[in-house]
Protein backbone atom coordinates (compact mmCIF):
# COMPACT_ATOMS: atom_id res chain seq x y z
CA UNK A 1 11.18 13.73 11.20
CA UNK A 2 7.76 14.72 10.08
CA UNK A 3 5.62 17.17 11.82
CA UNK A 4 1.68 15.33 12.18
CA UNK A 5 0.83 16.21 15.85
CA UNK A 6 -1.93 18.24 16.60
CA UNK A 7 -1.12 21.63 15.60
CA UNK A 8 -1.11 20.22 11.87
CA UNK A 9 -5.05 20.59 10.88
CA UNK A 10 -6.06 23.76 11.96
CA UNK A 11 -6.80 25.08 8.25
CA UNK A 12 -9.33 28.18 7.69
CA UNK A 13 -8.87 28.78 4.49
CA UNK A 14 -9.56 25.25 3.64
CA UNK A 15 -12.80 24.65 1.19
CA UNK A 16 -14.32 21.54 1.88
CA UNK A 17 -14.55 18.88 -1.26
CA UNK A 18 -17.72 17.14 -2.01
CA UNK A 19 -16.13 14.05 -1.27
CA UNK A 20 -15.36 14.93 2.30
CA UNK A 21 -17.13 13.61 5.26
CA UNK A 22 -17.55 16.74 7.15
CA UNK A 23 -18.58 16.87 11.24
CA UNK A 24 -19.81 19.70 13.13
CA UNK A 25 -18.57 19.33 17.20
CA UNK A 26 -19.20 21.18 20.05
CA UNK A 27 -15.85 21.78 21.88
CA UNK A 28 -15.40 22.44 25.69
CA UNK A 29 -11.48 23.10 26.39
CA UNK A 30 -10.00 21.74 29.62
CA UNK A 31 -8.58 24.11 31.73
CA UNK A 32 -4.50 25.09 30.13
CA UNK A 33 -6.03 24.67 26.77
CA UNK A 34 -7.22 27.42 24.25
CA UNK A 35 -10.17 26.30 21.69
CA UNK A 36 -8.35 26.45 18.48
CA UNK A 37 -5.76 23.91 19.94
CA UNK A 38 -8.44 21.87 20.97
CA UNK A 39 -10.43 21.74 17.51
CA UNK A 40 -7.23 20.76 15.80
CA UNK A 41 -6.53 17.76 18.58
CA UNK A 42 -9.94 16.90 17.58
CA UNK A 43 -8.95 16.77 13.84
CA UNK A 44 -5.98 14.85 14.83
CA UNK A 45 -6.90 12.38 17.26
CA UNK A 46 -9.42 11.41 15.32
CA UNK A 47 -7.38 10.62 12.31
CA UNK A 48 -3.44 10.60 11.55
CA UNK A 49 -2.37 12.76 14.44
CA UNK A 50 -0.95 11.94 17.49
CA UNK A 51 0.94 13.52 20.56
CA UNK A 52 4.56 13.77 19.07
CA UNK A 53 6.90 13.90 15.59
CA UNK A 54 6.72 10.57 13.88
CA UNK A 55 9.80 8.94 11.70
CA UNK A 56 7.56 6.48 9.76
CA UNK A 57 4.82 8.74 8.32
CA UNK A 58 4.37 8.54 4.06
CA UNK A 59 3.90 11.88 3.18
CA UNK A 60 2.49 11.31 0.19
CA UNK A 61 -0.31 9.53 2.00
CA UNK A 62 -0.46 11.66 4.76
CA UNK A 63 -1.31 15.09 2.95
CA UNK A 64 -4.11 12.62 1.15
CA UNK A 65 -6.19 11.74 4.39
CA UNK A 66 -5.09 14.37 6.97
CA UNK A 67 -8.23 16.26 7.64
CA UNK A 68 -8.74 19.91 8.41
CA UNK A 69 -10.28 22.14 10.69
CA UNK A 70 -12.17 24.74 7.97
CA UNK A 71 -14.27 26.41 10.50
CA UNK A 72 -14.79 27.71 14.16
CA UNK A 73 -17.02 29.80 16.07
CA UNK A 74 -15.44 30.16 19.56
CA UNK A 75 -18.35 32.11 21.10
CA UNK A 76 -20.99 28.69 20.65
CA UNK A 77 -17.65 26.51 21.06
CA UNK A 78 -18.14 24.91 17.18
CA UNK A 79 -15.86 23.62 14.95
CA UNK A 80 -16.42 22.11 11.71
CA UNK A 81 -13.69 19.41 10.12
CA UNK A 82 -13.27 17.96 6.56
CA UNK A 83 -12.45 14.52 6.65
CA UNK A 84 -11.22 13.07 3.40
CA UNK A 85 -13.14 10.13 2.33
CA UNK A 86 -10.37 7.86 2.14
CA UNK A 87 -9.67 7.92 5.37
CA UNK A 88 -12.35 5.09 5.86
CA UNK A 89 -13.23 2.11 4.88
CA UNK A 90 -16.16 1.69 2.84
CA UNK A 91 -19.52 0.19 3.56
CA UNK A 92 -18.10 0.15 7.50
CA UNK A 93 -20.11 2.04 9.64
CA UNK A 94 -17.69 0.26 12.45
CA UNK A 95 -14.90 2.15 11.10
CA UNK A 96 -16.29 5.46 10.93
CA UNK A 97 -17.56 5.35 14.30
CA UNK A 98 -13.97 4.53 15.56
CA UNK A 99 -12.58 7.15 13.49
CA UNK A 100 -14.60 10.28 14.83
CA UNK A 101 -16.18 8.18 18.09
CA UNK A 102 -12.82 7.01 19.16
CA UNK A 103 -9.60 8.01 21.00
CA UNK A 104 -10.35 11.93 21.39
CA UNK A 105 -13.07 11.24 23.65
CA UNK A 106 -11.03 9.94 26.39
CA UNK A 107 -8.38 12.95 26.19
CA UNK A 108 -7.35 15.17 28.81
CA UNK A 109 -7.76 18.38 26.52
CA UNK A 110 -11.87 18.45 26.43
CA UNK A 111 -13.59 18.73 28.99
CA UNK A 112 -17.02 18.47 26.72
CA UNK A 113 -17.23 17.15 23.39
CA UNK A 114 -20.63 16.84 21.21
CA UNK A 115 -20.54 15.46 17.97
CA UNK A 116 -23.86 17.21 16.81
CA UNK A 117 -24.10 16.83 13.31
CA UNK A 118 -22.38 15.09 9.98
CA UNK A 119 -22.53 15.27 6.21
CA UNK A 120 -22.22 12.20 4.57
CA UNK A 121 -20.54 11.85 0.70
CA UNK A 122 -21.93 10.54 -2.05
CA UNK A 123 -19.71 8.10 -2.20
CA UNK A 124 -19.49 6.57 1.10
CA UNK A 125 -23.34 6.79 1.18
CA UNK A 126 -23.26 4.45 -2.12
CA UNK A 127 -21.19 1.96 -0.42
CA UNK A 128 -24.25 0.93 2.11
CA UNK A 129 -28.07 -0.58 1.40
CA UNK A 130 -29.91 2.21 2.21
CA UNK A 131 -33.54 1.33 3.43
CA UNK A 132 -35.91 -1.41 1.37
CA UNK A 133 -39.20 -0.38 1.67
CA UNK A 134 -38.67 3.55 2.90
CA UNK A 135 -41.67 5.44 3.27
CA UNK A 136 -43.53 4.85 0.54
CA UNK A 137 -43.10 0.82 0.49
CA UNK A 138 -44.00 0.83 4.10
CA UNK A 139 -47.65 3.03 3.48
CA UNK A 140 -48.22 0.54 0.27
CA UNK A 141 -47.97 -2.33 2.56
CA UNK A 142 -50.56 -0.95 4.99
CA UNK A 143 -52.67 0.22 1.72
CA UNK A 144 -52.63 3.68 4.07
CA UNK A 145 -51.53 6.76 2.06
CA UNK A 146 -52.28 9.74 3.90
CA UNK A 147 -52.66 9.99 7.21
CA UNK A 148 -50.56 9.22 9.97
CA UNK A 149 -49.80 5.38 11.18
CA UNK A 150 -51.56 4.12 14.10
CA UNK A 151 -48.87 1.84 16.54
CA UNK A 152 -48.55 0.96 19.78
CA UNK A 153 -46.21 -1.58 22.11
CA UNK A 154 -47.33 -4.42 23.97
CA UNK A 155 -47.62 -3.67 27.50
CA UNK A 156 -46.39 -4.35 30.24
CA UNK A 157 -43.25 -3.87 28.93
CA UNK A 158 -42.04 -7.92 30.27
CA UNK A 159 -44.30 -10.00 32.44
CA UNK A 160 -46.73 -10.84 30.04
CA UNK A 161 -46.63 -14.68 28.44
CA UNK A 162 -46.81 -15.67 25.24
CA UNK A 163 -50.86 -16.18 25.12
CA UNK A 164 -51.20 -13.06 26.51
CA UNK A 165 -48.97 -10.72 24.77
CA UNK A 166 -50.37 -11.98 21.32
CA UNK A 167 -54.41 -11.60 22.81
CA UNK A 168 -52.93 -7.50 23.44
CA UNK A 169 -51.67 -7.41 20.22
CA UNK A 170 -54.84 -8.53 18.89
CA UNK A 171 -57.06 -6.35 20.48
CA UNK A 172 -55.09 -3.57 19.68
CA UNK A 173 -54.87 -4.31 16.16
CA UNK A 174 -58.67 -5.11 15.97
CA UNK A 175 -59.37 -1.61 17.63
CA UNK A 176 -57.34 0.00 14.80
CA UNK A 177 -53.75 0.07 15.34
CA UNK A 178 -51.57 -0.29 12.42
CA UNK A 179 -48.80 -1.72 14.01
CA UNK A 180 -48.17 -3.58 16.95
CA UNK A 181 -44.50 -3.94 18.35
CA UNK A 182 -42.53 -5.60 20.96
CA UNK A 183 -41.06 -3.75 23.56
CA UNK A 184 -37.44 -2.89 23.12
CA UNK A 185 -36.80 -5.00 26.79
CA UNK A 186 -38.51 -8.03 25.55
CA UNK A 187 -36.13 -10.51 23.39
CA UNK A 188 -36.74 -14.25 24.58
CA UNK A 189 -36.99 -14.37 28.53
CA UNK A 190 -38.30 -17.29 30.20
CA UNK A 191 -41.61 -16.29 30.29
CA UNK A 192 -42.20 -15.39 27.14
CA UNK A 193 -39.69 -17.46 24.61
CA UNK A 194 -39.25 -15.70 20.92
CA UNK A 195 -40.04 -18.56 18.69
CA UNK A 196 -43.45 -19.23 20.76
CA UNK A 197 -44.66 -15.34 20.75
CA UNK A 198 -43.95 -15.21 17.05
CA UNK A 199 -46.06 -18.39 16.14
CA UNK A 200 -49.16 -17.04 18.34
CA UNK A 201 -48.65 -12.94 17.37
CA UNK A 202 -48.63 -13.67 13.65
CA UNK A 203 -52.05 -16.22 14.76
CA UNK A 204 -53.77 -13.69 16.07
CA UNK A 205 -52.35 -10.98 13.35
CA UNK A 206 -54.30 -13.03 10.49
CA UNK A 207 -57.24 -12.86 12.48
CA UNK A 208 -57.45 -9.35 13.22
CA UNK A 209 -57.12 -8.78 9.12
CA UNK A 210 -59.74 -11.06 8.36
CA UNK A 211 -62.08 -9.29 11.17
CA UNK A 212 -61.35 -5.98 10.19
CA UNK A 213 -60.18 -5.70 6.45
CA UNK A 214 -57.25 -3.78 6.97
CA UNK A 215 -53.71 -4.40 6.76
CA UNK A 216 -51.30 -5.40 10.22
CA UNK A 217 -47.50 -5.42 10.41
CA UNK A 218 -46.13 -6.76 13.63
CA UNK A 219 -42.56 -6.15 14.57
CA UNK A 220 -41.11 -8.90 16.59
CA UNK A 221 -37.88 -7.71 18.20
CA UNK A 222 -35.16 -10.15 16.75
CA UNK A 223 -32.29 -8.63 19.24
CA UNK A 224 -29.92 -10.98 19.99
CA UNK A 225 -26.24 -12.16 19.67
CA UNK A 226 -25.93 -11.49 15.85
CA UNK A 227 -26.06 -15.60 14.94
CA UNK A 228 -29.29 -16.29 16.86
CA UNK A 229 -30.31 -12.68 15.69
CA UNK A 230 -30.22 -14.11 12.13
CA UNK A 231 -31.89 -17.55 13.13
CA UNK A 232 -34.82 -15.46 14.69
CA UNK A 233 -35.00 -13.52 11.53
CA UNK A 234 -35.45 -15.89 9.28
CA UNK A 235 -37.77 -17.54 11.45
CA UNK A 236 -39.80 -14.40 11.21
CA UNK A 237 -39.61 -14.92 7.94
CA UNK A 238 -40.31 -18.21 7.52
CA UNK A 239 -44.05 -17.98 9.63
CA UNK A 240 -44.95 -15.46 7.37
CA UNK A 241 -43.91 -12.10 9.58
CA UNK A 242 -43.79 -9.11 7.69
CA UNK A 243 -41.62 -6.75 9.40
CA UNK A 244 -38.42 -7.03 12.21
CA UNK A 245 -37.52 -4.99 15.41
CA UNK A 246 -33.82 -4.37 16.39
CA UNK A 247 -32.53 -2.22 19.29
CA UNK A 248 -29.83 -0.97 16.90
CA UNK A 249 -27.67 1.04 19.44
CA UNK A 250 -27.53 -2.20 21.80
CA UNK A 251 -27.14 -4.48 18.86
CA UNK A 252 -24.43 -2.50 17.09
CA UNK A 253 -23.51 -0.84 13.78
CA UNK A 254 -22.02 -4.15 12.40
CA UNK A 255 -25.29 -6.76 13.38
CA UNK A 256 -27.54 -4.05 11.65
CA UNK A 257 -25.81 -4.17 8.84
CA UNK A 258 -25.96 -7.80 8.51
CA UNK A 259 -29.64 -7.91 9.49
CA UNK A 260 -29.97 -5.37 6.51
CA UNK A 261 -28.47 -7.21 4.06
CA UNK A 262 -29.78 -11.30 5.36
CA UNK A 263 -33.46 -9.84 5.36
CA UNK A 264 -36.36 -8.96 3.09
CA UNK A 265 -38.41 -7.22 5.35
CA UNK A 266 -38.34 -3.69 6.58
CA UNK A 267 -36.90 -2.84 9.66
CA UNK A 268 -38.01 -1.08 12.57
CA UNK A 269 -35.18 0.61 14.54
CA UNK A 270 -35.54 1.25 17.93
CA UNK A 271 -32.84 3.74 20.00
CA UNK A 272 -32.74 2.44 23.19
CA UNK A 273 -29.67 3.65 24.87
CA UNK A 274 -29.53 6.41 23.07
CA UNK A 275 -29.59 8.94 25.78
CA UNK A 276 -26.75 7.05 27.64
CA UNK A 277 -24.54 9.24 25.11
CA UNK A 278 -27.14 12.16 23.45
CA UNK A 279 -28.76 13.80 26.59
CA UNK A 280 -25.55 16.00 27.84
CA UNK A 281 -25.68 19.81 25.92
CA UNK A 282 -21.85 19.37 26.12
CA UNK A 283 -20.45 16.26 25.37
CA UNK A 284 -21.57 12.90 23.37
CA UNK A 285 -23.27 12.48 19.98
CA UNK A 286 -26.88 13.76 19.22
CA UNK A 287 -29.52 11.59 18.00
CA UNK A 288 -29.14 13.30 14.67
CA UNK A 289 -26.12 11.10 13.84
CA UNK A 290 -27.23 8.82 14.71
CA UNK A 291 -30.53 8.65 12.86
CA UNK A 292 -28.28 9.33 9.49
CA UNK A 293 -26.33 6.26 9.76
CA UNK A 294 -29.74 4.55 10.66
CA UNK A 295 -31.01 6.11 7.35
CA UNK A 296 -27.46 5.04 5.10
CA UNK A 297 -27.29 1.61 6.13
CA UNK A 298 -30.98 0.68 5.93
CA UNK A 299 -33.58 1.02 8.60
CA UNK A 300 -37.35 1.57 7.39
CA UNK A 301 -38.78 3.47 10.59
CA UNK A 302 -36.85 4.87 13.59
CA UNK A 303 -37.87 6.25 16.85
CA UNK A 304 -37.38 10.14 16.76
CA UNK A 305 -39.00 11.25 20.21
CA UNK A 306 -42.47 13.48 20.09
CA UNK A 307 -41.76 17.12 21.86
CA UNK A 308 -44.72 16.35 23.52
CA UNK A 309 -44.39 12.97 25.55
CA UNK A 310 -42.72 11.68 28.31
CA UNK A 311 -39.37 11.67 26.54
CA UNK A 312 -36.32 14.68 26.38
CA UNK A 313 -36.04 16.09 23.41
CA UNK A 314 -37.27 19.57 22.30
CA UNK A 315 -39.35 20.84 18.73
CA UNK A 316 -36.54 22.00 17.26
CA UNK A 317 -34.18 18.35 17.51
CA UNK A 318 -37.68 15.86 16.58
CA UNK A 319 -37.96 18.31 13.86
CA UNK A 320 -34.63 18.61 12.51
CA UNK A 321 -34.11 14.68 12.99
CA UNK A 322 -37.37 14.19 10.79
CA UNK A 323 -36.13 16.30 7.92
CA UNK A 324 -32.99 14.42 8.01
CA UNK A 325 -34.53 10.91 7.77
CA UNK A 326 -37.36 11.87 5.91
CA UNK A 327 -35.99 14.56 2.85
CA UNK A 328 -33.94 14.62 0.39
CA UNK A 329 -31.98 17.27 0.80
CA UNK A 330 -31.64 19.59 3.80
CA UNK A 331 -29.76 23.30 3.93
CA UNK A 332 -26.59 24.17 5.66
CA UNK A 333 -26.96 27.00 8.18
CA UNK A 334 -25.16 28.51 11.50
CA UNK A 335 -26.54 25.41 13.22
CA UNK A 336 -26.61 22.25 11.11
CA UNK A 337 -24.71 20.86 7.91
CA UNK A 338 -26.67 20.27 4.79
CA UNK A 339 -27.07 17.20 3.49
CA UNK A 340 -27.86 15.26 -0.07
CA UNK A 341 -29.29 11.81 -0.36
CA UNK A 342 -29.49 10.84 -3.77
CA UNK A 343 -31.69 7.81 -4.23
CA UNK A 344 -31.41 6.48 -0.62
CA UNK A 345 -35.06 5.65 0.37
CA UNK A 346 -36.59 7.97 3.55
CA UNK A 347 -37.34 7.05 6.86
CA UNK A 348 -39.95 7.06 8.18
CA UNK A 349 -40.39 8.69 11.64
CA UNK A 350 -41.58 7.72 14.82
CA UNK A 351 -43.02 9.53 17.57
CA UNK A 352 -43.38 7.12 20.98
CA UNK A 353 -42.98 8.14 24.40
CA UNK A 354 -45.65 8.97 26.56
CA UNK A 355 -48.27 9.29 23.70
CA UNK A 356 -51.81 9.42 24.17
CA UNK A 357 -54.94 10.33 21.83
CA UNK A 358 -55.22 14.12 23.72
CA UNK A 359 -51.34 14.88 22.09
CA UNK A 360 -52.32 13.39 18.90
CA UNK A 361 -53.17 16.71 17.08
CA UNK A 362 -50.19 18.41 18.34
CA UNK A 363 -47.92 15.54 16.98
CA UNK A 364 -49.65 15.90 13.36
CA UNK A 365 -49.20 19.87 13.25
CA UNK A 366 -45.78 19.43 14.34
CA UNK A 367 -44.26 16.79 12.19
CA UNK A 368 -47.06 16.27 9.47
CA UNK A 369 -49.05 13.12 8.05
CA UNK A 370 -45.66 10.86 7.26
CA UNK A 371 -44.92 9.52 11.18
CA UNK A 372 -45.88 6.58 13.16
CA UNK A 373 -48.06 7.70 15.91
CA UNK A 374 -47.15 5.36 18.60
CA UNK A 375 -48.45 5.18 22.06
CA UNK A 376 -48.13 2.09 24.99
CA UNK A 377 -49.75 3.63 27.80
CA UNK A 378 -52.22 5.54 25.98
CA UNK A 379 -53.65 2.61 23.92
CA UNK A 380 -53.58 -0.11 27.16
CA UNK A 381 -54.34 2.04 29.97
CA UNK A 382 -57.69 3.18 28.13
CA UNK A 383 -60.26 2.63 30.70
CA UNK A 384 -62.23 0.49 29.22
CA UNK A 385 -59.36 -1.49 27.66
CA UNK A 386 -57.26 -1.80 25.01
CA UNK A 387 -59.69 -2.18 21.77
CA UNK A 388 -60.80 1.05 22.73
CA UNK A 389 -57.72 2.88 23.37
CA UNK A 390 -56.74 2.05 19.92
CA UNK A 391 -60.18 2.80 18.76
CA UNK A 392 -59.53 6.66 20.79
CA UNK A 393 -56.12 6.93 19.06
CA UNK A 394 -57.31 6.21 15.41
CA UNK A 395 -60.94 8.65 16.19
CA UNK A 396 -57.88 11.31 17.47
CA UNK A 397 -55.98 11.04 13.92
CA UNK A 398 -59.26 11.28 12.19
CA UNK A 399 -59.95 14.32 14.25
CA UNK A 400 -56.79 15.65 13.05
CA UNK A 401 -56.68 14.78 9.78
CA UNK A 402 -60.59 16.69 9.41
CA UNK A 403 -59.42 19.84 10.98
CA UNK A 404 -61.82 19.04 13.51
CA UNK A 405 -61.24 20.20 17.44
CA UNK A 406 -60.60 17.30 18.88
CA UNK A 407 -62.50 18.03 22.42
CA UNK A 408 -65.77 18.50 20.29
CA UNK A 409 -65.07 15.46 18.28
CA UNK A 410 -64.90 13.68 21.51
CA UNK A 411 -68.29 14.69 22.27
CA UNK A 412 -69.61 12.06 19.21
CA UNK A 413 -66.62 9.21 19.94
CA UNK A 414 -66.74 7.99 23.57
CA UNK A 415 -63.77 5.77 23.23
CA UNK A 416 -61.64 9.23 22.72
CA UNK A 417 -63.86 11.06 25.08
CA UNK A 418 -62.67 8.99 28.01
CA UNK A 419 -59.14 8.90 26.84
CA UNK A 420 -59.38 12.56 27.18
CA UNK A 421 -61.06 12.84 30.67
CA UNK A 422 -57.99 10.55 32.25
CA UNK A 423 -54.97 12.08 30.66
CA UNK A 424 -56.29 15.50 29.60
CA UNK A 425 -54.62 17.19 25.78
């Protein structure tokens, strides 16, 4: 018989290999169970081990893949583990997921367990798109090259049909918005069907260029069973659209892969659902995974949350989530792994959630010029409408981006100057 239960992969000596896929997790012990048994269940369970001796192991095979526990830090409950790279398949983001995501969840032994960070190899990064456009593609679109993006969603969130959801796009776009998006709720209900919003959006989308000279993306969200996801895309496609929405988290790993690799256009990721499993200080997986898988297999812009807005979600996470998405190369320290991205493209950054122009500066001098500035609320519920709360939200960015104070800049802008008066800075 051949020992590969869980008291196999504790291993502190280990050094980890460049080729390992390395997690960081936050380990809460059930009561009748020390830490350092619980880190190496966590190795196990999530890879070759299981609860008892085996008789049909290859141990040629198993010293190959069996991962180790390098590193722990019982007083902030961490543990660091090497996984071997071939361990997985490649180019399956599926896989991974039910690799580390899986089994040890459910066991008896943790009462917490956060997956809050992961280091990705160069070779399992290689086996995935990557984004198209990235940063850089996305601003040469627009023709805008400095300063922050302009966005906003259509609002109400549902209710609206599709005449009238395309007029709000317009009027946002013709006040100065960027980008217009679907809401993350709104697919193809019977009020407002897909394939008739697209037709009218992208209408009214040519006619806000042509009236104001600039540049419009609008991301319709294509969510959907992944066939009919597919036939919306290339619909999109096919009417001339120039960018796609998914929810990726409700979609799945596997459909956004596929969308990746059956479209041309960039991708806009939204993360509903999210906090169903990144909220708890104790147990899930934090948005920072999740936004590097986003980032491997090929999203252009994500959602990242603002600090500021209605959202949860503190500086130091929105920050730390940007640098991953958007560098190429972030340090290892007591808190996070580092990380190397060789010629994948960056993300680029979103910050939605109970925006308005009086946040706007805040939101620059926290994550710089490369973000989407997106706000719903604070572009529609503009008192005088929504051409002027997108006119309030573009006259806050230039406020910004001239060092200027933005209640004094106010004083010359009116649109901005009542945006201020009914939702303060």
């Amino acid at each position: 018989m051949t020992r590969v239960h869980y008291a196999s992969f504790l291993d502190l000596k280990y050094k980890p290999k460049e080729s390992d896929l390395i997690c960081q997790f936050k380990i809460i012990p059930a009561k009748g169970y020390s830490f350092r048994e619980v880190c190496s269940i966590t190795a196990g369970e999530s890879s070759v081990g299981t609860w008892t001796d085996l008789t049909t192991v290859n141990e040629r095979m198993q010293k190959r893949i069996a991962p180790k526990v390098y590193w722990i830090d019982p007083r902030s409950h961490r543990c660091r583990i090497a996984y071997p790279v071939d361990l997985f398949e490649l180019g399956n983001v599926s896989d991974i997921m039910s690799s580390i995501g899986g089994n040890i969840y459910g066991m008896k032994c943790v009462d917490g367990l956060l997956w809050e960070d992961v280091k990705l190899p160069k070779k399992i990064i290689k086996s995935f798109d990557g984004p198209r456009f990235g940063i850089r593609g996305i601003r040469s679109y627009l023709r805008v090259f400095k300063r922050p993006l302009v966005g906003t969603i259509v609002k109400p969130k549902v209710g609206l049909n599709e005449e009238e959801h395309a007029r709000v796009a317009y009027e946002a776009w013709l006040g100065g918005c960027d980008i217009v998006k679907d809401d993350e709720n709104l697919t193809s209900q019977s009020f407002n069907n897909f394939y008739v919003r697209v037709k009218k959006t992208l209408k009214r989308l040519r006619e806000a260029e042509r009236k104001t000279g600039e540049k419009k993306v609008y991301l319709a969200n294509c969510t959907a069973p992944a066939d009919e996801m597919v036939k919306r895309i290339k619909f999109v496609e096919r009417c001339g659209g120039n960018y796609i929405m998914l929810d990726i988290l409700t979609l799945g790993w596997s459909a956004l892969q596929y969308a990746r690799k059956v479209t041309k256009l960039p991708i806009h990721a939204h993360r509903a659902g999210h906090a169903m499993f990144d909220r708890s200080p104790n147990h899930g997986m934090k948005m920072e995974v999740v936004a590097q898988f986003a980032r491997m297999v090929g999203v252009d812009t994500l959602h990242i949350g603002t600090a500021y807005g209605k959202m949860a979600g503190g500086r130091e996470e929105v920050l730390h989530i940007e640098k991953e998405i958007e560098g190429q190369f972030t340090k290892q320290t007591q808190r996070y792994l580092s990380q190397k991205w060789y010629n994948v493209k960056p993300v680029l950054g979103v910050a939605s959630g109970g925006v308005h122009p009086g946040i706007v500066p805040k939101i620059i001098s926290l994550m710089g010029n490369d973000v989407v500035i997106q706000a719903g609320g604070g572009v529609h519920g503009h008192p005088d409408g929504t051409v002027s709360g997108a006119r309030a939200m573009r006259q806050a960015v230039e406020a910004a981006m001239k060092k200027k104070n933005i209640k004094e800049f106010a004083r010359s802008h009116v649109e901005l100057k009542k945006a201020i008066e009914k939702w303060g800075l």
